[in-house]
Every structure is written in structure tokens, then in C-alpha cells.
N, C-alpha and C. Protein backbone atom coordinates (compact mmCIF):
# COMPACT_ATOMS: atom_id res chain seq x y z
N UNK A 1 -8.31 -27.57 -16.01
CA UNK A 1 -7.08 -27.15 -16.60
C UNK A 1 -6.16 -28.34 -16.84
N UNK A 2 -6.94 -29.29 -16.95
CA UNK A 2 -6.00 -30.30 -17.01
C UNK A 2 -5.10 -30.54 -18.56
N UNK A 3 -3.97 -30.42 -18.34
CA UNK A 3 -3.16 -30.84 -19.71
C UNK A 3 -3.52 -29.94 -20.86
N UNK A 4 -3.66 -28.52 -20.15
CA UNK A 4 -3.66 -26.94 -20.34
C UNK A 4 -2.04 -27.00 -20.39
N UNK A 5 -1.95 -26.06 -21.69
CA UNK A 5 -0.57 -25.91 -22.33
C UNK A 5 -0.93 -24.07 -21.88
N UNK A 6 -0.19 -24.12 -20.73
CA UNK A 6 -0.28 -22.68 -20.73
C UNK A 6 1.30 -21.65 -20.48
N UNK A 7 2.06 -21.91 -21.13
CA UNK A 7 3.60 -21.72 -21.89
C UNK A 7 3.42 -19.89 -21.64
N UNK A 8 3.76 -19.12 -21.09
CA UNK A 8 4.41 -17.82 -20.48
C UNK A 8 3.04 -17.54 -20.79
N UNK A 9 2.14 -18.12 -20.25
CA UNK A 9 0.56 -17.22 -20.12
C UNK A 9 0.74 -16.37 -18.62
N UNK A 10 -0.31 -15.19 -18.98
CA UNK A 10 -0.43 -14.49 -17.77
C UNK A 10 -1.81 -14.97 -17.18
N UNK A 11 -1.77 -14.79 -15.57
CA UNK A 11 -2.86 -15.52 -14.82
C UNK A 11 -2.53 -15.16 -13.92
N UNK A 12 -2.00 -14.24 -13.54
CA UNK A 12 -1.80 -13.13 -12.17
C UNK A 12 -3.21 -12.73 -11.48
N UNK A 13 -3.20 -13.52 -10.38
CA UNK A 13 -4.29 -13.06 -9.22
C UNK A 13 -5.38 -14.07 -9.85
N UNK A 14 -5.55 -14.82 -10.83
CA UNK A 14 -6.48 -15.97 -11.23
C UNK A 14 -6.70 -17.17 -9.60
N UNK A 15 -8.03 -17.57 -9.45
CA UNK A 15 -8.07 -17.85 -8.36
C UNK A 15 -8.33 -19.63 -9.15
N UNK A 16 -7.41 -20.11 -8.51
CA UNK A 16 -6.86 -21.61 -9.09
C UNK A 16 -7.18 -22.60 -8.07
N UNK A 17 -8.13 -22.01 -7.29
CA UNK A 17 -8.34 -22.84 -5.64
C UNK A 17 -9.02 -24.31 -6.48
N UNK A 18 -8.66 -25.72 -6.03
CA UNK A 18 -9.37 -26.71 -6.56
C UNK A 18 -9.45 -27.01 -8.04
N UNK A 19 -8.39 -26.05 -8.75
CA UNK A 19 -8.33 -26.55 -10.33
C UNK A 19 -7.16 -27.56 -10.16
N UNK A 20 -7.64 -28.75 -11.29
CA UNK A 20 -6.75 -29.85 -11.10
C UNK A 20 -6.08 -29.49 -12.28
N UNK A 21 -4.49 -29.71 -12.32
CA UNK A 21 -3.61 -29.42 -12.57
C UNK A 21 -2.70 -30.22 -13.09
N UNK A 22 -3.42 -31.65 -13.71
CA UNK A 22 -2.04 -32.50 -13.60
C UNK A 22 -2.01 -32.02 -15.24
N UNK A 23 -0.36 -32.24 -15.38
CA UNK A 23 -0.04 -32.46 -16.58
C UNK A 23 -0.18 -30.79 -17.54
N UNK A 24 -0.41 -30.11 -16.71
CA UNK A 24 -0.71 -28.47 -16.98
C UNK A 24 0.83 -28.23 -17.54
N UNK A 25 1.02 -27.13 -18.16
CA UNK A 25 2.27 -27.15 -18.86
C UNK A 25 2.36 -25.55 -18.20
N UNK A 26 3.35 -25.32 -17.01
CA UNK A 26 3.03 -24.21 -16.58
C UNK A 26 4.75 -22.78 -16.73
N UNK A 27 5.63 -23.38 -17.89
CA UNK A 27 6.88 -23.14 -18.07
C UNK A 27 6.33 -21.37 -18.21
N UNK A 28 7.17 -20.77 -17.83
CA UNK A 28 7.09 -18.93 -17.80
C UNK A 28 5.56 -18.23 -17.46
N UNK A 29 4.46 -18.89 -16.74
CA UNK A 29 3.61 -18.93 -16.89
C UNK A 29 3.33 -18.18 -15.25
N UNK A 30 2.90 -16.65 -15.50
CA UNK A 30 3.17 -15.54 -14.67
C UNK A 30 1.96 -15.57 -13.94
N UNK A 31 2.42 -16.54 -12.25
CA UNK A 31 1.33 -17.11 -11.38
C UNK A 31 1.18 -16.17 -10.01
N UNK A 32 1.60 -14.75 -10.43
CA UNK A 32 2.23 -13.80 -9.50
C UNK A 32 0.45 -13.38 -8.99
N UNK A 33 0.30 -13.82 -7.51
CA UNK A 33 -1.09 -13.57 -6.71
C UNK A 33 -1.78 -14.51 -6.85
N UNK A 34 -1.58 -15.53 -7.89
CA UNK A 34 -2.44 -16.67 -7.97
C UNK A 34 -2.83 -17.35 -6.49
N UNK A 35 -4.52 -17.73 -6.63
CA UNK A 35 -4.57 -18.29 -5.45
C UNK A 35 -4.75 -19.67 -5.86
N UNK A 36 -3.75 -20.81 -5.01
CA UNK A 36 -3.44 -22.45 -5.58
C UNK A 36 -3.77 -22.78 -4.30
N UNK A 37 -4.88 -22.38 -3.19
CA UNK A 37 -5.73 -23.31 -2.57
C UNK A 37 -6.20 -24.51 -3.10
N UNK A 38 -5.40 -25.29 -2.05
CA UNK A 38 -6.75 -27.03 -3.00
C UNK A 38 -6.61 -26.99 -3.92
N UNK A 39 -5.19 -26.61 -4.83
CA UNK A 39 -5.10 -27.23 -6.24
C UNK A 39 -5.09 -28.47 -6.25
N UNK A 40 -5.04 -29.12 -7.57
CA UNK A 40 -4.98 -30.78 -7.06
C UNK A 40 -3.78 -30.98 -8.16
N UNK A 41 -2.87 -32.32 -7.85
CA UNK A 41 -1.76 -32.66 -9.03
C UNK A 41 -0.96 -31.45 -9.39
N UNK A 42 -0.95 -30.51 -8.33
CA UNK A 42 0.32 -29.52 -8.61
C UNK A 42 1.42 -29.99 -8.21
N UNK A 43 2.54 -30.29 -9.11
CA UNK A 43 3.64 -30.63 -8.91
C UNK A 43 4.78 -29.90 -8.43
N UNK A 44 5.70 -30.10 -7.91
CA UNK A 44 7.28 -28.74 -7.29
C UNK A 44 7.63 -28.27 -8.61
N UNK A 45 7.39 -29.58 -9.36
CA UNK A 45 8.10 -29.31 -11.08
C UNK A 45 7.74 -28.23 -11.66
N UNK A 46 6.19 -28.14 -11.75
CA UNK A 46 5.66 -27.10 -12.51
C UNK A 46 6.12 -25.60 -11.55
N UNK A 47 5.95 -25.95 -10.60
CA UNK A 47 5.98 -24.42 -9.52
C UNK A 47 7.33 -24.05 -10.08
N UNK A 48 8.03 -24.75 -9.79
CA UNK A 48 9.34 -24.24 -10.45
C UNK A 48 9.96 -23.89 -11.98
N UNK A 49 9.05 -24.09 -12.86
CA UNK A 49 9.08 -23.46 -13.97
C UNK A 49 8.54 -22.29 -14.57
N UNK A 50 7.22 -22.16 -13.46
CA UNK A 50 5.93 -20.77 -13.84
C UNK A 50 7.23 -19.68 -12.59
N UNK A 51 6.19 -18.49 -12.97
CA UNK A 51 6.99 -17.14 -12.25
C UNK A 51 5.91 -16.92 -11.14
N UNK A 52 6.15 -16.42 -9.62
CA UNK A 52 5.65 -16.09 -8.93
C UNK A 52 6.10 -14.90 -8.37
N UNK A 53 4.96 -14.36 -7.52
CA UNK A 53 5.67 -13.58 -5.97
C UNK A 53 5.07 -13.97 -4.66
N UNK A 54 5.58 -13.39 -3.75
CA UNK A 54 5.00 -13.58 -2.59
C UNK A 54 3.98 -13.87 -2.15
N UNK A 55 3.21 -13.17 -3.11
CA UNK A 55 1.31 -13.59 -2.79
C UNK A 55 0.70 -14.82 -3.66
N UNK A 56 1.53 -15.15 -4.59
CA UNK A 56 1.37 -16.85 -5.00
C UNK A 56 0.87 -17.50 -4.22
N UNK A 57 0.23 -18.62 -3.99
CA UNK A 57 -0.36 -19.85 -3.19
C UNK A 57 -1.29 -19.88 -2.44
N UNK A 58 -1.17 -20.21 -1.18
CA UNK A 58 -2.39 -20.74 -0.57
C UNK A 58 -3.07 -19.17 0.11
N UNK A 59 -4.06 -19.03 0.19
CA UNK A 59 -4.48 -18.31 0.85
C UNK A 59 -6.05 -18.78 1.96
N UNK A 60 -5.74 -17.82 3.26
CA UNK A 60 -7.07 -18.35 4.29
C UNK A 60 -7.74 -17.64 4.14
């Protein structure tokens, strides 16, 4: 996914464990359940531009 323009894409519950991420364009980009285990080059920047919820991120 690298330098993936993915601009208010949906990807809710997409399992993102170990996708590298740099330069991903992740603005309105609805990451609500996404699992971002071992993403790589995820930035605060991008997190803070895509939409989440609670079940966003890492999961064991």
C-alpha cells in the first residue's frame, strides 16, 4: 500500500497487520476495526486524518 492514495476510502475491519504504509494518503479514509498490527511507516499524521473507532489498531 505504499503511496496508495486512498482519500475517504472505506476499509473498515480490512486487516492491515504488516502493510507498509509510508506515504499512504489516508485523509477521511474510514479505518473503523481496521487491524494496524505491525503496520510499518504509519505515521500520527495519517492516523489523524483517516476516521476510526475503538476497535481500530492493534489487535492480540
Amino acid at each position: 500500500m505504499r503511496g496508495a492514495c486512498l482519500i475517504a476510502a472505506n476499509i473498515r475491519g480490512v486487516d492491515l497487520s504488516w502493510a507498509d504504509l509510508i506515504g499512504a494518503d489516508l485523509r477521511d479514509t474510514d479505518l473503523s476495526g481496521a487491524n494496524l498490527t505491525n503496520s510499518i511507516f504509519l505515521t500520527q499524521a495519517q492516523i489523524n486524518t483517516a476516521k476510526g473507532d475503538s476497535h481500530t489498531g492493534n489487535r492480540k
